[in-house]
N, C-alpha and C. Protein backbone atom coordinates (compact mmCIF):
# COMPACT_ATOMS: atom_id res chain seq x y z
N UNK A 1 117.42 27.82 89.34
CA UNK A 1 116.65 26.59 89.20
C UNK A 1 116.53 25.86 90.53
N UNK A 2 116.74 26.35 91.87
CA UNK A 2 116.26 25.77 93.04
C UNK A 2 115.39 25.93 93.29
N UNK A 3 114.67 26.91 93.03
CA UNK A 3 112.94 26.47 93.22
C UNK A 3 112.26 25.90 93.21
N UNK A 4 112.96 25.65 91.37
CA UNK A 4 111.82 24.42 90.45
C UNK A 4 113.12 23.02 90.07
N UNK A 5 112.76 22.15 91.58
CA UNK A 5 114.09 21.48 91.50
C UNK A 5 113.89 19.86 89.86
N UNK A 6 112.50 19.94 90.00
CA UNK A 6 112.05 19.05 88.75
C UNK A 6 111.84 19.60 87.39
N UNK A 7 112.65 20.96 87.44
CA UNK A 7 112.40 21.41 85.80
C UNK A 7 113.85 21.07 84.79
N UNK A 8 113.91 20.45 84.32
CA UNK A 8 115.22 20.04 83.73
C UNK A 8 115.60 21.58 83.06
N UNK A 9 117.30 21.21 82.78
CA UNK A 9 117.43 22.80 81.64
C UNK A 9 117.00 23.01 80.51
N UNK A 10 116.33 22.08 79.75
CA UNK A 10 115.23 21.99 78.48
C UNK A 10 114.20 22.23 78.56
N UNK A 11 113.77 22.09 79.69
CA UNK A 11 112.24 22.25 80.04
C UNK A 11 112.37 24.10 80.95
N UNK A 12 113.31 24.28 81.38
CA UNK A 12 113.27 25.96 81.80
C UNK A 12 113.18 26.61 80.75
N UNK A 13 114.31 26.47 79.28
CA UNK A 13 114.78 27.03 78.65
C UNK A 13 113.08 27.10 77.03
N UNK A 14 112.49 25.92 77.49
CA UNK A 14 111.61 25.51 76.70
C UNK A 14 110.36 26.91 77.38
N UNK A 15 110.01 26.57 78.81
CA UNK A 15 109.51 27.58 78.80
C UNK A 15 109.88 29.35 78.91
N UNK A 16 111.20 29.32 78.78
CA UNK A 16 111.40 30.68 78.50
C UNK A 16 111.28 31.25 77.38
N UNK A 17 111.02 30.43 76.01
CA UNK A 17 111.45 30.58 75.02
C UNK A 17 109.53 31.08 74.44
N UNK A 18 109.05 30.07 75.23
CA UNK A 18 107.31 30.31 75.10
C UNK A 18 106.91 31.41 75.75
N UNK A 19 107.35 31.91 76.62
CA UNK A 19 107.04 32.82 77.90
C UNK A 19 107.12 33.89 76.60
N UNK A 20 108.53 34.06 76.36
CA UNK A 20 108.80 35.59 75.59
C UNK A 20 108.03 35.61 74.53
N UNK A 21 107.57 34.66 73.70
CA UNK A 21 106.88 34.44 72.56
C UNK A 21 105.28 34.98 72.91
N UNK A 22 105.08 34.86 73.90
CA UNK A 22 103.49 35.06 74.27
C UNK A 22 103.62 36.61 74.64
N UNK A 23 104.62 36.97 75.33
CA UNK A 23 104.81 38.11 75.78
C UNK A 23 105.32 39.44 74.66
N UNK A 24 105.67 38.63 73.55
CA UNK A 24 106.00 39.46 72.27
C UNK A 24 104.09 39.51 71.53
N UNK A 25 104.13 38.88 71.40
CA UNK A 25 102.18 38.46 70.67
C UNK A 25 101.28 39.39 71.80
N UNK A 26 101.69 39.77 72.96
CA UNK A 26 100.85 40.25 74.02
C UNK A 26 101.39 41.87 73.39
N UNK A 27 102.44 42.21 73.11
CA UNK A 27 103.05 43.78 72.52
C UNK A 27 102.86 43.89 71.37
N UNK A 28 103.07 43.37 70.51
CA UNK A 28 103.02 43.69 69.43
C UNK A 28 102.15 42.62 68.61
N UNK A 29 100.96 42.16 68.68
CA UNK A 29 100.32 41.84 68.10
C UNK A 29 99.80 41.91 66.47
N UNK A 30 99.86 43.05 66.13
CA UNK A 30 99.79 43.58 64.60
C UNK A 30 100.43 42.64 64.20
N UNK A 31 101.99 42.13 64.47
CA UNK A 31 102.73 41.66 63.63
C UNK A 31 102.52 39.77 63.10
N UNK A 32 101.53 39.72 64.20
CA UNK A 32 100.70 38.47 64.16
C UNK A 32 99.39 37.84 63.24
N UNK A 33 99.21 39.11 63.81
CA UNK A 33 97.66 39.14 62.73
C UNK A 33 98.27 39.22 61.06
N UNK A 34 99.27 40.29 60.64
CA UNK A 34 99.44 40.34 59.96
C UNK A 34 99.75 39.58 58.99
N UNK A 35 100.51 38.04 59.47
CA UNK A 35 100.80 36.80 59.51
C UNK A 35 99.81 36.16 58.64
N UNK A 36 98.81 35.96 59.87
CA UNK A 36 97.69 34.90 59.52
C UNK A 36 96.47 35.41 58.65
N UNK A 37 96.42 37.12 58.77
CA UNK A 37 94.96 37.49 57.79
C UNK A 37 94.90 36.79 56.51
N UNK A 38 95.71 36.66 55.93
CA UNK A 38 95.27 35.77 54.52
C UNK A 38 94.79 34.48 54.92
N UNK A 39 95.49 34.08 55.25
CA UNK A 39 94.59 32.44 56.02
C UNK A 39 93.15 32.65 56.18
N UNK A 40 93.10 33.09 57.51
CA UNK A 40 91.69 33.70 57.90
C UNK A 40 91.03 34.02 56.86
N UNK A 41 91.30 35.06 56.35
CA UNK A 41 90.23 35.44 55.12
C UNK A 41 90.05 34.05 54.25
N UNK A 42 90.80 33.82 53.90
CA UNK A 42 90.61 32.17 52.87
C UNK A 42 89.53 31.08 53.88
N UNK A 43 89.54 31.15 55.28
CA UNK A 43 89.07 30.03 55.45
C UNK A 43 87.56 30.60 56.10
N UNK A 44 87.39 32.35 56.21
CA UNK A 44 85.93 32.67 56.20
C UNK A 44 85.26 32.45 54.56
N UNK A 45 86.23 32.75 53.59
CA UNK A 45 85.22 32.44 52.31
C UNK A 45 84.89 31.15 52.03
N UNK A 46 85.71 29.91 52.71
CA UNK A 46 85.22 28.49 52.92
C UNK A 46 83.64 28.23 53.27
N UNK A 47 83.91 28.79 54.81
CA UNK A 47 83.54 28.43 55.91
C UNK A 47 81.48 29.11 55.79
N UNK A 48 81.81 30.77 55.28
CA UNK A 48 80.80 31.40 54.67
C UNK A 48 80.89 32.32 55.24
């Protein structure tokens, strides 16, 4: 953390926690979609 001398340890740990999260969704994606397709589908038969 000397680099980033204004990143508190909540705010490193905050973005490490997002970093891996994006970087898991960037690999394995399926497991995302898989998630939300019912949504989606519900809100194209809304939507039209």
């Amino acid at each position: 953390m000397r680099h980033i001398p204004d990143l508190s340890r909540a705010e490193f740990a905050a973005v490490g926690v997002l970093s891996s999260g994006i970087l898991l969704v960037g690999i394995f994606p399926t497991a995302v979609l898989g998630l939300i397709s019912s949504s989606v589908r519900q809100l194209s038969k809304v939507v039209g």
